[in-house]
Protein backbone atom coordinates (compact mmCIF):
# COMPACT_ATOMS: atom_id res chain seq x y z
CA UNK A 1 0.00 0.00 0.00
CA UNK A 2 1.26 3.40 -1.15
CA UNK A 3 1.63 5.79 2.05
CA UNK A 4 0.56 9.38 1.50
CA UNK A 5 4.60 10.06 1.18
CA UNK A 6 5.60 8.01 -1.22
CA UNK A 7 2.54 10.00 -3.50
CA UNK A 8 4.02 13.09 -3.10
CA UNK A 9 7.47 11.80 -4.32
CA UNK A 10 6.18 10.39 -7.13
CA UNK A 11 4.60 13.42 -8.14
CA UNK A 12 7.09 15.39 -7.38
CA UNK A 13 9.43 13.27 -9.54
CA UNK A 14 7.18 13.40 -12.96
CA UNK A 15 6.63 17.17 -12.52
CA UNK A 16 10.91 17.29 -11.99
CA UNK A 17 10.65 14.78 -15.24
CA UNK A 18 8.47 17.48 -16.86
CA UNK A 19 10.09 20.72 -15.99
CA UNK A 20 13.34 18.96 -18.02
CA UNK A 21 11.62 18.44 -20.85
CA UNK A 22 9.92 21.76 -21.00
CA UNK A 23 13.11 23.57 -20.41
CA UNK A 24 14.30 21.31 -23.43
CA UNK A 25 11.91 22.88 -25.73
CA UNK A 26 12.73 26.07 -24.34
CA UNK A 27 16.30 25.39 -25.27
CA UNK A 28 15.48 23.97 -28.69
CA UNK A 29 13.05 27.40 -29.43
CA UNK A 30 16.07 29.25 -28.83
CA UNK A 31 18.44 27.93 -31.01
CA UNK A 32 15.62 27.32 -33.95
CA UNK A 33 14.18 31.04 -33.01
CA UNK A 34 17.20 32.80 -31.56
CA UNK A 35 18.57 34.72 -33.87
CA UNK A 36 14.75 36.09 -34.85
CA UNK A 37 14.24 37.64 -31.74
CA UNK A 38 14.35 41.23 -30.81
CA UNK A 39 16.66 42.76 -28.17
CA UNK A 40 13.30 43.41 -26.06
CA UNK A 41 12.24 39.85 -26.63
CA UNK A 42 15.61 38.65 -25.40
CA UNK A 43 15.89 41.01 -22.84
CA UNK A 44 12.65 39.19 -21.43
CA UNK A 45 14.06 35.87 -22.01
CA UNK A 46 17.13 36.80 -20.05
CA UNK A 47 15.17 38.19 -17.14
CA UNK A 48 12.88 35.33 -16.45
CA UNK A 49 15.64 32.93 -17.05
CA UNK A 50 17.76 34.81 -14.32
CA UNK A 51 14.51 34.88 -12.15
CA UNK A 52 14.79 30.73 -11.96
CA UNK A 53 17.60 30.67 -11.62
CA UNK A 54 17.83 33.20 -7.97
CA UNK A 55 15.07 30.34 -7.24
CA UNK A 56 17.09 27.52 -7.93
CA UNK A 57 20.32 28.60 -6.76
CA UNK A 58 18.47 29.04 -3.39
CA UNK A 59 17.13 25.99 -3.28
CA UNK A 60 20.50 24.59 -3.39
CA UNK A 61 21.89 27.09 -1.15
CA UNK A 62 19.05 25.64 1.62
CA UNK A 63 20.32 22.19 1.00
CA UNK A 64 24.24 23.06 2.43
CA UNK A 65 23.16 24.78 5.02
């Protein structure tokens, strides 16, 4: 029997299985799109990349502490 635990970490491992992928197509846009973009378009990219990242980088942060 699956404890209410062992739920959460399986969910929590497809949606970390699903963020990858969608930060693979994310990746792929950009080099198929890339050089299409505007500097305000890429400016937005840039910030809301560097926004996830300040979240992740704290998140790992919390873990050596």
């Amino acid at each position: 029997m699956k404890t209410k635990s062992d739920n959460i970490t399986t969910k929590l491992e497809i949606t970390v299985q699903k963020t990858i992928e969608a930060i693979a197509r994310i990746q792929r846009f950009i080099i198929k799109y890339g050089s299409d973009l505007n500097n305000e378009q890429i400016e937005r990219i840039l910030k809301s990349l560097d926004e996830l990242q300040e979240k992740v980088c704290s998140l790992d942060k919390k873990r050596y502490k």
